[in-house]
Protein backbone atom coordinates (compact mmCIF):
# COMPACT_ATOMS: atom_id res chain seq x y z
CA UNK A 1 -26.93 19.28 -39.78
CA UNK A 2 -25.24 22.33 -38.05
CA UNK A 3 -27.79 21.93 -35.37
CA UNK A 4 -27.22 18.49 -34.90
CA UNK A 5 -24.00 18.93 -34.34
CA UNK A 6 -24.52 21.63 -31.80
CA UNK A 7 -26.95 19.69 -29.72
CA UNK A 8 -24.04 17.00 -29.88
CA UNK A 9 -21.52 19.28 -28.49
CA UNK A 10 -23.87 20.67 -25.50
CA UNK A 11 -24.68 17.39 -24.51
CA UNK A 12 -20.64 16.27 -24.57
CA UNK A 13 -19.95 19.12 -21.91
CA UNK A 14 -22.96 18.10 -19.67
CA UNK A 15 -21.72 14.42 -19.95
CA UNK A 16 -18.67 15.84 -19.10
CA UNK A 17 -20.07 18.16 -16.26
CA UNK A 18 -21.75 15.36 -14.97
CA UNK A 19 -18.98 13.39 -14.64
CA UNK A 20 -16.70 15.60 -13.06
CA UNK A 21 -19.27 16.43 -10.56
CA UNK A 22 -19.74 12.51 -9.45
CA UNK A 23 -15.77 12.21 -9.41
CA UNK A 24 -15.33 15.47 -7.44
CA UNK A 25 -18.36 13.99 -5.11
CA UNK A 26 -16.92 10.82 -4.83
CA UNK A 27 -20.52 9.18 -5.76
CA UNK A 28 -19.61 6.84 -7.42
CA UNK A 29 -17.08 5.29 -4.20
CA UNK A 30 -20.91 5.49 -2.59
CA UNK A 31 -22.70 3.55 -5.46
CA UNK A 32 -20.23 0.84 -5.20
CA UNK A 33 -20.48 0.05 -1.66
CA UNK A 34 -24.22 0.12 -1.82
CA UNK A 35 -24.15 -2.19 -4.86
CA UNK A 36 -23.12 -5.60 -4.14
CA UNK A 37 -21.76 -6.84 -0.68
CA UNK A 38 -19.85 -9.99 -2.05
CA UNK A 39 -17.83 -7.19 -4.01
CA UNK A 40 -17.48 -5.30 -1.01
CA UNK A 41 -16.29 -8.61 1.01
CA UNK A 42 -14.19 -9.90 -1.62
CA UNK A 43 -12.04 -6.20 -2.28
CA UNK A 44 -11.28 -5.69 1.51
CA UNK A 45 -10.35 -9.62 1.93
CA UNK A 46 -7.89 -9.12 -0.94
CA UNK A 47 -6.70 -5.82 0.17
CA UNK A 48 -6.29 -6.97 2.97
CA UNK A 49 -3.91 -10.20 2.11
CA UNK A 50 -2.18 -7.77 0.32
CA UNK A 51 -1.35 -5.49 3.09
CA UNK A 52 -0.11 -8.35 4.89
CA UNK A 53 1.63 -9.88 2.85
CA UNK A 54 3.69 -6.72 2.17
CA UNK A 55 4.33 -5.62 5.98
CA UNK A 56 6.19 -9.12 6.04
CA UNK A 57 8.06 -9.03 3.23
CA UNK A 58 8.74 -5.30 4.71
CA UNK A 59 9.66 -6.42 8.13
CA UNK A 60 11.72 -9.55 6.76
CA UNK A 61 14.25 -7.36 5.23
CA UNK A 62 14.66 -4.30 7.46
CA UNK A 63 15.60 -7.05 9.92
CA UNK A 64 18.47 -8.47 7.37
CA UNK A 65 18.92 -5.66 6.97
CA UNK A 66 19.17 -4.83 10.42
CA UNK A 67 20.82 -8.05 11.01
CA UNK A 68 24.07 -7.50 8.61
CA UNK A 69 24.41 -4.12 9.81
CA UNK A 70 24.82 -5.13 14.02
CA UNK A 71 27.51 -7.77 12.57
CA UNK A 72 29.50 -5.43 10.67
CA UNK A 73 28.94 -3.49 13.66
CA UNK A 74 30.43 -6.57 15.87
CA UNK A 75 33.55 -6.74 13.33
CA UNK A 76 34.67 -2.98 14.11
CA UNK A 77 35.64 -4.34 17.56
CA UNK A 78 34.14 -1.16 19.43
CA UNK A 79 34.87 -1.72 22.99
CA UNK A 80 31.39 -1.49 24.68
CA UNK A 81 29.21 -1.50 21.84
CA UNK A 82 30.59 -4.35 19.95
CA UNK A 83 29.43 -6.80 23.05
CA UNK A 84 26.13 -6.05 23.52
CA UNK A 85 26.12 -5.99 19.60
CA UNK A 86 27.35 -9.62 19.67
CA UNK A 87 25.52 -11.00 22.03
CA UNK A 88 22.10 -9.16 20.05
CA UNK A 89 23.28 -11.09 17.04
CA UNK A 90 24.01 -14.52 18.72
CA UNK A 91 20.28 -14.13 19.96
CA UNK A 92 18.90 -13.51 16.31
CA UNK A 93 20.92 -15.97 15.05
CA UNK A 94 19.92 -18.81 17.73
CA UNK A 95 16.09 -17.97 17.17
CA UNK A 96 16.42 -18.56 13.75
């Protein structure tokens, strides 16, 4: 029984070894992308939706953001900056 138990234990650290030597190796990254190519296809196609679906949403605001900043800008009535502000703004706003 104590044996048993022993043998157990030595083969939980080599498990363990194992796996820390595939992670550290990043073998396992390599056994996926020389498994299945429709897997391989179907992660970078959704990655990449993802990635551009976030650089829009990312762009979208920082120019509202942009946007309402030049305007309250325009409302500070700086001489020379306020003008080419304004007419910035009335461009945006036109294209939209």
């Amino acid at each position: 029984m104590w044996l048993k138990k022993k043998k157990i234990n030595i083969l939980e650290k080599s498990i363990e070894n194992l796996s820390n030597i595939l992670q550290q190796g990043n073998y396992i990254e390599w056994a996926y992308l020389i498994g299945s190519k429709k897997e391989i296809i179907k992660r970078n196609l959704l990655a990449g939706i993802s990635r551009g679906v976030g650089i829009g949403i990312g762009v979208t605001i920082i120019t509202a953001l942009l946007v309402i900043l030049l305007q309250k800008i325009v409302t500070l009535n700086i001489p020379v900056i306020g003008e080419y502000i304004a007419d910035i703004v009335e461009i945006v706003e036109r294209s939209r």
